[in-house]
C-alpha atoms as a PDB file:
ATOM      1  CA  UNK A   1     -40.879  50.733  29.641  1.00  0.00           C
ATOM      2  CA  UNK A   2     -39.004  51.926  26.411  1.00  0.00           C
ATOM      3  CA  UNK A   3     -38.997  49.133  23.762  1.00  0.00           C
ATOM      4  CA  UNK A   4     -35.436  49.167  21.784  1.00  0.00           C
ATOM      5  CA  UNK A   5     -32.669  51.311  23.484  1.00  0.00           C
ATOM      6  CA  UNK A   6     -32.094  52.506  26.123  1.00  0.00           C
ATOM      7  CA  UNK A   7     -29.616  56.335  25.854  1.00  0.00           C
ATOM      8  CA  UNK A   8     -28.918  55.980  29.686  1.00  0.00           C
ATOM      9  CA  UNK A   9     -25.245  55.495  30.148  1.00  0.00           C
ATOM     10  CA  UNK A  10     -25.783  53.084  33.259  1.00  0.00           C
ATOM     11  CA  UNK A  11     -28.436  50.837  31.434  1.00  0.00           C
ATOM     12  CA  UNK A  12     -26.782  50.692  28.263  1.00  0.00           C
ATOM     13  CA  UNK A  13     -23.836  49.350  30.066  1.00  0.00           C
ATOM     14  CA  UNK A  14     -25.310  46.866  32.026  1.00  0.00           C
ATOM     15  CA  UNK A  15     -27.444  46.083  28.815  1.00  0.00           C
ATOM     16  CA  UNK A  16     -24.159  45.104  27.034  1.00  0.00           C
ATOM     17  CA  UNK A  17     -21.666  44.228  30.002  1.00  0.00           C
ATOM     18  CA  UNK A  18     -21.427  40.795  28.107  1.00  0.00           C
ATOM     19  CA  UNK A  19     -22.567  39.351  24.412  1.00  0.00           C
ATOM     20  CA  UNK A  20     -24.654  36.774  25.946  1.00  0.00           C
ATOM     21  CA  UNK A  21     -28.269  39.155  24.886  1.00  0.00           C
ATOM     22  CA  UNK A  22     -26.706  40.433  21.919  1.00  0.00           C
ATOM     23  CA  UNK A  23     -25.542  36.825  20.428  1.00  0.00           C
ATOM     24  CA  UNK A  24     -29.377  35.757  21.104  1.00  0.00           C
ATOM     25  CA  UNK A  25     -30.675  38.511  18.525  1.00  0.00           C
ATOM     26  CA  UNK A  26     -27.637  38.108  15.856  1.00  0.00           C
ATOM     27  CA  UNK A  27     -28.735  34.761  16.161  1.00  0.00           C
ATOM     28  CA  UNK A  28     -32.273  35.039  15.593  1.00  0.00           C
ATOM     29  CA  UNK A  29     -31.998  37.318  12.782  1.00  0.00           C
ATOM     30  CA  UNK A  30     -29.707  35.142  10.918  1.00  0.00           C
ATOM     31  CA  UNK A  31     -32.183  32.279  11.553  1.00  0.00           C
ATOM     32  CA  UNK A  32     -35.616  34.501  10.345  1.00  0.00           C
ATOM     33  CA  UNK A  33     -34.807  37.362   8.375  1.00  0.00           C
ATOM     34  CA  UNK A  34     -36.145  36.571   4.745  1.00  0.00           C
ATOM     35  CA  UNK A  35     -33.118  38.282   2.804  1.00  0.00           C
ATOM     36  CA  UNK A  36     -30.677  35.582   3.083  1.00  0.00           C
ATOM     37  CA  UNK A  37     -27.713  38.096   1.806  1.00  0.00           C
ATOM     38  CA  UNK A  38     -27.814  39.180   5.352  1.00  0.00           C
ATOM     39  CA  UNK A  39     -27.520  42.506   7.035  1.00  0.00           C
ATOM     40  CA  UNK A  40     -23.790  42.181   7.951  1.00  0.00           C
ATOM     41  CA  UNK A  41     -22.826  40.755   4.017  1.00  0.00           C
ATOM     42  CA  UNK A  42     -25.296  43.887   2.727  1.00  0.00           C
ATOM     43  CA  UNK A  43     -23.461  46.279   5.525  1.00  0.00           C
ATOM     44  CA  UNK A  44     -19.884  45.240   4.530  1.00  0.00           C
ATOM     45  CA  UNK A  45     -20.682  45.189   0.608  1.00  0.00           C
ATOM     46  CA  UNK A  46     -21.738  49.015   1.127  1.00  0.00           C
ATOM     47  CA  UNK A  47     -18.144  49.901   2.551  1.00  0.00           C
ATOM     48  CA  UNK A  48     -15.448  51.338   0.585  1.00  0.00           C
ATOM     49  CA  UNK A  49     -12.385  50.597   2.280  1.00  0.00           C
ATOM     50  CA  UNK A  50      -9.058  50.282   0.312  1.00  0.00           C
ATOM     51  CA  UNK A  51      -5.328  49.056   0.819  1.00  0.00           C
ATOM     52  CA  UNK A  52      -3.663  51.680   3.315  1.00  0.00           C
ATOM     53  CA  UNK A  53      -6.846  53.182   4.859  1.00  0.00           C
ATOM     54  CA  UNK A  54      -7.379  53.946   8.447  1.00  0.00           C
ATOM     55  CA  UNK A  55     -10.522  52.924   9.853  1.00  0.00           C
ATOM     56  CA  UNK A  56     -11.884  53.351  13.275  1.00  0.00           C
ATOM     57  CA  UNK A  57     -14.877  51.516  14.386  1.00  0.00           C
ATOM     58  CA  UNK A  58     -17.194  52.723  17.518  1.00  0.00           C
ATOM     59  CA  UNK A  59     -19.176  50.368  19.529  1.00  0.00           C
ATOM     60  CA  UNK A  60     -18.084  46.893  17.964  1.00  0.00           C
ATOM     61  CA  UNK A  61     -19.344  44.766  20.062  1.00  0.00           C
ATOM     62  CA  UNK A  62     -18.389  41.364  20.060  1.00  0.00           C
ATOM     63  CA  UNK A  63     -16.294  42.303  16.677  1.00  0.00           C
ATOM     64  CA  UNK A  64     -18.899  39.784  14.291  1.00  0.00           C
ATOM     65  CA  UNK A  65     -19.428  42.010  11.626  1.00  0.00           C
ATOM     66  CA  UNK A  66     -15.220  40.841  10.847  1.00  0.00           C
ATOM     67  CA  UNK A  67     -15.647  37.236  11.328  1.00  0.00           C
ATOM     68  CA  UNK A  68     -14.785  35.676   8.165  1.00  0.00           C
ATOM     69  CA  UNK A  69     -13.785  38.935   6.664  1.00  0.00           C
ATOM     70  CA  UNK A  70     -10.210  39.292   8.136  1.00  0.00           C
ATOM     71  CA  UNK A  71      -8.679  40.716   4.845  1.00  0.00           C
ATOM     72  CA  UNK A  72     -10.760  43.717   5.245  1.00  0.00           C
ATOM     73  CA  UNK A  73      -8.892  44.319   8.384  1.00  0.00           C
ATOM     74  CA  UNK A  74      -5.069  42.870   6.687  1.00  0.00           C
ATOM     75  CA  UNK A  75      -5.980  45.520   3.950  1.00  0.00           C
ATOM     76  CA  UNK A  76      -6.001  48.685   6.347  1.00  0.00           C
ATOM     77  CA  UNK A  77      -2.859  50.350   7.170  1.00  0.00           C
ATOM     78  CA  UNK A  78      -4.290  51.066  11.040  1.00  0.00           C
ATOM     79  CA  UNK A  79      -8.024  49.133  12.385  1.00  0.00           C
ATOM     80  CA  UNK A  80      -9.302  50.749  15.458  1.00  0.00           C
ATOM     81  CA  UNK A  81     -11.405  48.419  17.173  1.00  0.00           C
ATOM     82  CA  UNK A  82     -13.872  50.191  19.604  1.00  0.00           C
ATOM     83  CA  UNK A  83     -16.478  49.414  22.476  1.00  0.00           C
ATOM     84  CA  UNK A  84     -17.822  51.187  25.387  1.00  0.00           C
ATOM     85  CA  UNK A  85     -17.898  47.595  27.356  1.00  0.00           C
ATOM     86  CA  UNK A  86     -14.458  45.774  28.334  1.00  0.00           C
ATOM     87  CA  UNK A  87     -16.675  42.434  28.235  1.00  0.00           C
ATOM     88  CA  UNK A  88     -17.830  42.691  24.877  1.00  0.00           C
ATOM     89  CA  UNK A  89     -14.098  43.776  23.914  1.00  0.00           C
ATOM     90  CA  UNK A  90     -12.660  40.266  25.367  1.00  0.00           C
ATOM     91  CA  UNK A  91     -15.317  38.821  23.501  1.00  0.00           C
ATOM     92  CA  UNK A  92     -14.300  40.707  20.237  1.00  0.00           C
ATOM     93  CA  UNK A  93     -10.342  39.926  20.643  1.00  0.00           C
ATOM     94  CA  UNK A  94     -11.795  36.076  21.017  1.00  0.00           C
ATOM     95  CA  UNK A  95     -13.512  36.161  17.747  1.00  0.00           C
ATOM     96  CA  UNK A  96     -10.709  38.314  16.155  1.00  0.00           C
ATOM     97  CA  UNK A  97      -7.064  37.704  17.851  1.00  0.00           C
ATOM     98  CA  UNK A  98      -4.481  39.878  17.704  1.00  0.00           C
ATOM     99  CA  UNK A  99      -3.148  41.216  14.793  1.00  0.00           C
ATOM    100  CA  UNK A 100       0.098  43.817  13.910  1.00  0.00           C
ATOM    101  CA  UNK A 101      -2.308  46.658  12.581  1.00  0.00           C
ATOM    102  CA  UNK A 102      -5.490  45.900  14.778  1.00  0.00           C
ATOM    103  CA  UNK A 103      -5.962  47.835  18.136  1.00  0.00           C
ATOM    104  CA  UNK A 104      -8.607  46.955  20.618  1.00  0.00           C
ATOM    105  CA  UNK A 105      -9.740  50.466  23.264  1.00  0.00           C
ATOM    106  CA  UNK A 106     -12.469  51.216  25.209  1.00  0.00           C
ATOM    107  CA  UNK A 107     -13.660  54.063  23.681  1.00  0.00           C
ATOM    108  CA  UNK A 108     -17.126  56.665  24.559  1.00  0.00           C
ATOM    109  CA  UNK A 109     -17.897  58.563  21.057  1.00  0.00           C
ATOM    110  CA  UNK A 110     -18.773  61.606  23.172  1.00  0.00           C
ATOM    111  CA  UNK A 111     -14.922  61.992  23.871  1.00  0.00           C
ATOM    112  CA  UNK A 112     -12.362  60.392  21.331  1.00  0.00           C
ATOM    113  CA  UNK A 113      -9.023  60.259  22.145  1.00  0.00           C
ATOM    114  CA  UNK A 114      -7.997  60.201  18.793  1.00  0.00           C
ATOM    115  CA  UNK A 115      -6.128  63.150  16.900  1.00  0.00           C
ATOM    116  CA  UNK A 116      -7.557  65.052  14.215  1.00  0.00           C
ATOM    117  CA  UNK A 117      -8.215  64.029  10.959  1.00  0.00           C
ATOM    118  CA  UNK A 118      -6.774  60.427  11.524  1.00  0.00           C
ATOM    119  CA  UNK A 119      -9.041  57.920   9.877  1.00  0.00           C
ATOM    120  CA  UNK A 120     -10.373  57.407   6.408  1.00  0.00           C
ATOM    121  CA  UNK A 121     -13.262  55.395   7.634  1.00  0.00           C
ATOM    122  CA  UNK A 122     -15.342  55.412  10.631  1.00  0.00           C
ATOM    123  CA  UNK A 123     -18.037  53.309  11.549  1.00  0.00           C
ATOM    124  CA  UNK A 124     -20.791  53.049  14.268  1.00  0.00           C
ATOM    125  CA  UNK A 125     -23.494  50.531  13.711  1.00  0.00           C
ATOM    126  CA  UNK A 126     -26.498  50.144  15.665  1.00  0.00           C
ATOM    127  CA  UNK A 127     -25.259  52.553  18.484  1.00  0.00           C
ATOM    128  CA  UNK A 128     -26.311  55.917  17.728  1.00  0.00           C
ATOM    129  CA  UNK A 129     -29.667  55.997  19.852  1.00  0.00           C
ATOM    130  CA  UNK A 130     -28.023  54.986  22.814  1.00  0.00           C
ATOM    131  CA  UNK A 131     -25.321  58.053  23.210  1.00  0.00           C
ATOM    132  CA  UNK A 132     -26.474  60.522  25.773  1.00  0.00           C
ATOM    133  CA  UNK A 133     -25.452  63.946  23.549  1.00  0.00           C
ATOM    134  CA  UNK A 134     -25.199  62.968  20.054  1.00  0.00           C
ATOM    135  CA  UNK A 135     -24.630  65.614  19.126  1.00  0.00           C
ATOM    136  CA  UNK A 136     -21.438  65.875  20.503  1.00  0.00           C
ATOM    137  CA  UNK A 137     -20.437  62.111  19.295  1.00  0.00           C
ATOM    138  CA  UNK A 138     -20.822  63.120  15.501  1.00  0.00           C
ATOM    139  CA  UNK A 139     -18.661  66.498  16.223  1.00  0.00           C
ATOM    140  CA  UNK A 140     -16.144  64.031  17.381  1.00  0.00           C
ATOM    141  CA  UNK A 141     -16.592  61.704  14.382  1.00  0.00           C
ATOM    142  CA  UNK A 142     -16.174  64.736  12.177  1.00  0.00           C
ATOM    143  CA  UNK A 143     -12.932  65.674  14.105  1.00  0.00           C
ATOM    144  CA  UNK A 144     -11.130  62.374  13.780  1.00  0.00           C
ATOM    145  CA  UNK A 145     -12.492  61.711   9.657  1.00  0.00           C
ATOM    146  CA  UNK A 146     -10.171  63.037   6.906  1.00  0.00           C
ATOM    147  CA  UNK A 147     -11.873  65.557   4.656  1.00  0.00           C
ATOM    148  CA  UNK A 148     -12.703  63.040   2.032  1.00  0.00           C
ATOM    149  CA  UNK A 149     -13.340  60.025   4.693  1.00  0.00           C
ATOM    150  CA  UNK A 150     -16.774  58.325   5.330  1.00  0.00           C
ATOM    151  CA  UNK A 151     -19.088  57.761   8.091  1.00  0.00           C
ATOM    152  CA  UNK A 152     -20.937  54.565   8.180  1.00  0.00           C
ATOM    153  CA  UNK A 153     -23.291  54.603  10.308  1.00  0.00           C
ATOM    154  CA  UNK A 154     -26.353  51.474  10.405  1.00  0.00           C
ATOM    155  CA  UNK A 155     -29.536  51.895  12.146  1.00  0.00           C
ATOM    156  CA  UNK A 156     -33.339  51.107  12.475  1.00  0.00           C
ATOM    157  CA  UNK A 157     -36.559  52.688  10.973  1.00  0.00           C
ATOM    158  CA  UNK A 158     -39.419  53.927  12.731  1.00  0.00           C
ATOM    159  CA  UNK A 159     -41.986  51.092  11.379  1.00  0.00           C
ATOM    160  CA  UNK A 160     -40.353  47.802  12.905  1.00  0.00           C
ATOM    161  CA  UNK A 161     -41.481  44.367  14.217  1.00  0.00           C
ATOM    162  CA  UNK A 162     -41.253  46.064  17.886  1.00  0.00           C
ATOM    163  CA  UNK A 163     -44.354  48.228  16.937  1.00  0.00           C
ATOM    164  CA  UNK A 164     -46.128  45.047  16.109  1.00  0.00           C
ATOM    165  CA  UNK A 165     -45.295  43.295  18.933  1.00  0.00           C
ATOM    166  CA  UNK A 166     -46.182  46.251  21.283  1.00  0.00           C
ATOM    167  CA  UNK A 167     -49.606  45.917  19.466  1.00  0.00           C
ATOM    168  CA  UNK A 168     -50.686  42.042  20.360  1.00  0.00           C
ATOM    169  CA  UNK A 169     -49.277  42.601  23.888  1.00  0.00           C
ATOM    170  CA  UNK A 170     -51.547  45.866  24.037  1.00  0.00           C
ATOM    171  CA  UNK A 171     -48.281  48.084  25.230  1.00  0.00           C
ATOM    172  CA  UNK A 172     -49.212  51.805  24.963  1.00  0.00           C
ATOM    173  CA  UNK A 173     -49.369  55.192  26.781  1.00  0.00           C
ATOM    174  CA  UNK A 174     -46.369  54.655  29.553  1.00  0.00           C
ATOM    175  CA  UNK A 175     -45.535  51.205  28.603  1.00  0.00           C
ATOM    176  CA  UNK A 176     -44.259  52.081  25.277  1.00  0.00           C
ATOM    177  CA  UNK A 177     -41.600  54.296  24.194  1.00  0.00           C
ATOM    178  CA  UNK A 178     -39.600  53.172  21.427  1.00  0.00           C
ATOM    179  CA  UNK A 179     -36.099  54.720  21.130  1.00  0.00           C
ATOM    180  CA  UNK A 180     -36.388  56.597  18.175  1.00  0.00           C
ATOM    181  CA  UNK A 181     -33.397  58.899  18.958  1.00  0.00           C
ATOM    182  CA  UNK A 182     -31.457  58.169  15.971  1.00  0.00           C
ATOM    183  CA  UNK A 183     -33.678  56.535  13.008  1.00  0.00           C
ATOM    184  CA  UNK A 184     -33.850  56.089   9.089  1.00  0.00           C
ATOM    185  CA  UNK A 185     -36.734  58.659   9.172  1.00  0.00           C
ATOM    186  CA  UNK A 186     -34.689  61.415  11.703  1.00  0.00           C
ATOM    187  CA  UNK A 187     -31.234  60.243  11.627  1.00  0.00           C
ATOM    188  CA  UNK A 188     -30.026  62.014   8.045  1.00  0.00           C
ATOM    189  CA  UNK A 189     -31.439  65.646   9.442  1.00  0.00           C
ATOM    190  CA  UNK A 190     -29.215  65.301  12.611  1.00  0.00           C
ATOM    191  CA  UNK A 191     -26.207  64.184  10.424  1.00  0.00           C
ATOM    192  CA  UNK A 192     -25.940  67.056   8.148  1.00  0.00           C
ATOM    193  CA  UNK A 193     -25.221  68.961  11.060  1.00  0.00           C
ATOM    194  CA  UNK A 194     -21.391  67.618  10.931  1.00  0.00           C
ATOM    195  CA  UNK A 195     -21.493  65.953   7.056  1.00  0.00           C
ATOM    196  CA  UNK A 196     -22.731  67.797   3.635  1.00  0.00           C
ATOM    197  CA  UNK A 197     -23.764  64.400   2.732  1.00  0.00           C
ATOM    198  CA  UNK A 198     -25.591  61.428   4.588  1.00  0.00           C
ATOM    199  CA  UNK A 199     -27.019  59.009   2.175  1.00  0.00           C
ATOM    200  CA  UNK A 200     -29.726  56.904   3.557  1.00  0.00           C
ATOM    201  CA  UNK A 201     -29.298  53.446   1.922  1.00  0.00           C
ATOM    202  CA  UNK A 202     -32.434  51.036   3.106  1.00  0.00           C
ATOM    203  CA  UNK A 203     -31.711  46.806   3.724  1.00  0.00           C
ATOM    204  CA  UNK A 204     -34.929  45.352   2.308  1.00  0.00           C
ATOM    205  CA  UNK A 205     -36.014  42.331   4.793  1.00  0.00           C
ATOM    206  CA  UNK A 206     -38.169  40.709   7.044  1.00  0.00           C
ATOM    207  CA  UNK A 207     -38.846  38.258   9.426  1.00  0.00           C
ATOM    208  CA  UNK A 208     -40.553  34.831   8.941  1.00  0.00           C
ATOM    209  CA  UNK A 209     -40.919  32.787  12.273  1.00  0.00           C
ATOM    210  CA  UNK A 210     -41.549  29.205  12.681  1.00  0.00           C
ATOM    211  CA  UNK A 211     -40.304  28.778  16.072  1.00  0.00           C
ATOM    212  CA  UNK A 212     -42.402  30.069  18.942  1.00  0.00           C
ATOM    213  CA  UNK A 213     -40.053  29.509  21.259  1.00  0.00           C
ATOM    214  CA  UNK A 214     -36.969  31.404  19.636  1.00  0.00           C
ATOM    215  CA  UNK A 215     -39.359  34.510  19.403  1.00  0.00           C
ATOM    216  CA  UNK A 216     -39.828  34.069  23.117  1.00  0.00           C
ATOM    217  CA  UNK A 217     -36.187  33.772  23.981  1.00  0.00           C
ATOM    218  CA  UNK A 218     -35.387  36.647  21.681  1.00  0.00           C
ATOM    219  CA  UNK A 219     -38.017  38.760  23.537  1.00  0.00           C
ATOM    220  CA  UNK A 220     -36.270  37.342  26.844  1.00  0.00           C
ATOM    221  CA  UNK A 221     -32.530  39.088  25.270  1.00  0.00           C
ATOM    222  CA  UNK A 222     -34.668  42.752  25.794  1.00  0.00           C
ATOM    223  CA  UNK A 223     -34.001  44.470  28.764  1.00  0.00           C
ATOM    224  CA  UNK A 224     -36.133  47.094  27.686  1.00  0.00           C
ATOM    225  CA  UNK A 225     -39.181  44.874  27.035  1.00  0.00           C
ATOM    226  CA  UNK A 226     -39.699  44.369  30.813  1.00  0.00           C
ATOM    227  CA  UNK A 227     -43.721  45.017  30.931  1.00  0.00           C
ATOM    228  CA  UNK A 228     -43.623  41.720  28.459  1.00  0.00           C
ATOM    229  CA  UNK A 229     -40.817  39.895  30.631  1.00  0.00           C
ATOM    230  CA  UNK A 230     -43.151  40.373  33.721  1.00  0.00           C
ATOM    231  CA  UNK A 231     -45.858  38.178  32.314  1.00  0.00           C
ATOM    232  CA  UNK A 232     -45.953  34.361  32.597  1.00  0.00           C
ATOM    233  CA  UNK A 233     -44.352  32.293  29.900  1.00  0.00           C
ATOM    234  CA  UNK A 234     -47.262  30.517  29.446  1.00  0.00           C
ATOM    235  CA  UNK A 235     -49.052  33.822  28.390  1.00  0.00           C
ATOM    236  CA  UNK A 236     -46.607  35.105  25.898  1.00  0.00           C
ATOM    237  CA  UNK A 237     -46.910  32.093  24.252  1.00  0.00           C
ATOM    238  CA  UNK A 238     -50.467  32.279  24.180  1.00  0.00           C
ATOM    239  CA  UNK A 239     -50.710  35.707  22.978  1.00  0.00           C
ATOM    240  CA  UNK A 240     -48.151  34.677  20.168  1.00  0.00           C
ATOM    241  CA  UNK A 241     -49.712  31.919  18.953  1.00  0.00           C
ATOM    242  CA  UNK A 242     -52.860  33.984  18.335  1.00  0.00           C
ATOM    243  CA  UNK A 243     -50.811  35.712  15.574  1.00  0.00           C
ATOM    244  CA  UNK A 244     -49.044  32.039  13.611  1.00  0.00           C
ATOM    245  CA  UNK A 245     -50.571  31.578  10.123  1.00  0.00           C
ATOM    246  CA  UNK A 246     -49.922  28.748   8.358  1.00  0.00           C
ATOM    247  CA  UNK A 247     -47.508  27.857  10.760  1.00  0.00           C
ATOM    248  CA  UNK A 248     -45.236  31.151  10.878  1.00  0.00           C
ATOM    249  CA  UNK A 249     -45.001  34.452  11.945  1.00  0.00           C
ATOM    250  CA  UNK A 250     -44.393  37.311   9.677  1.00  0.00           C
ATOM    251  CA  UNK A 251     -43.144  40.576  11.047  1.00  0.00           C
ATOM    252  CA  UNK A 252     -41.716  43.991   9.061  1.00  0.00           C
ATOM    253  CA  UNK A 253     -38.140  45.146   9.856  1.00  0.00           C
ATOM    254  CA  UNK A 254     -36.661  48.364   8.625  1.00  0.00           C
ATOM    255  CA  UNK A 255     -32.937  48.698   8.642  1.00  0.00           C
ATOM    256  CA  UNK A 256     -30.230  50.332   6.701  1.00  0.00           C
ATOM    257  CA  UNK A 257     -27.434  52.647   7.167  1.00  0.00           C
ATOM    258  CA  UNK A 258     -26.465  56.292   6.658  1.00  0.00           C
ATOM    259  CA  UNK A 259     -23.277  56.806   4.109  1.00  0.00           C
ATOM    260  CA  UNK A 260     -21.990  60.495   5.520  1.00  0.00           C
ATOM    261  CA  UNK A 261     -19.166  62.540   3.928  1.00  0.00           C
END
């Protein structure tokens, strides 16, 4: 089992063929993460994107990161909305609509079909572990950026609430391999590869559970947490509620994003 994401091009499709997983995390984190700026306010607020720009974002998903922040997208000149999965690009055009300067494609990072030196501002959150050669992906980010552009790109750390969790449910050895292809801790040394600059910029949070049974449904939205999914119900709860204190669940997250130039 490999706890977090998967880098196989036929799992991470199926993973995210629809929003229907992905909506149960957003949701849970909005619900129990203890910094109530949020990560998609702090994510946006870190963004420098100006009147006229191009901007090209990879692996959108379900386009939420825009809800409610339309005149980001009215500002640009040119918004490239991306995602490997048609579903979750239906799903993005639903939250989004149509608009003269926003264009929905299926795109793979690995292979942009995008010209050279097009876009001021490219962004790719929470996507990087799963591409198959990375390193071609960022040689294709660095193609399509303008000297001068920036790469966003958001991520996890290697000390998360999945390490925890791995720990009450005893997961080791073959049963756990976190995806740690593209990290806080690793991710800058692969950037600099392409960029003379990738700025590590860290979310401070954490999570703070009162609901036993959103944990379990969250843990239900991982398709890579199948040694836990393969237990009764009845025992995840029980090995859960071993670990409420005063009523809650605490757990660490580490997130943040890379600012590359």
């Amino acid at each position: 089992m490999q706890i977090g994401s998967s880098n196989d091009t036929a799992a991470v499709k199926a993973q995210y063929a629809t929003s229907k997983s992905y909506d149960v995390r957003v949701k849970f984190h909005d619900m129990y993460s203890t910094n109530k700026q949020g990560y998609s306010n702090w994510l946006v607020s870190n963004y420098d994107i100006r009147e006229g720009m191009k901007v090209l974002e990879l692996g959108g998903g379900p386009g939420g990161l825009w809800v409610g922040r339309e005149d980001i997208i009215d500002r640009c000149s040119k918004f490239v909305f991306t995602d490997f999965s048609e579903g979750m690009l239906e799903k993005a055009k639903e939250n989004l609509g149509e608009r003269d300067n926003l264009e929905y494609r299926v795109a793979d990072i690995q292979n942009l079909d995008f010209e050279d030196d097009e876009f001021d501002v490219v962004i790719a959150n929470g996507m990087l572990y799963h591409v198959p050669d990375l390193e071609k992906a960022l040689s294709e980010v660095r193609r399509v950026l303008k000297d001068g552009g920036v790469f966003y790109c958001a991520t996890f750390g290697e000390n998360n609430f999945t390490d925890k969790l791995a720990e009450w449910f005893e997961l080791g050895g073959e049963e756990f391999h976190p995806n740690h292809n593209f990290t806080l801790q690793n991710g800058g040394e692969k950037l600099q590869k392409e960029f003379n600059e990738a700025k590590a910029i860290v979310f401070e949070d954490s999570l703070h559970i009162t609901e036993m049974e959103h944990l379990v449904e969250y843990l239900q939205s991982l398709a890579a947490f199948k040694a836990v999914l393969d237990l009764p119900v009845e025992k995840i709860r029980e090995i859960l509620s071993a670990h409420f204190v005063d009523g809650a669940i605490d757990l660490p997250k580490e997130y943040g994003t890379f600012a590359c130039q």
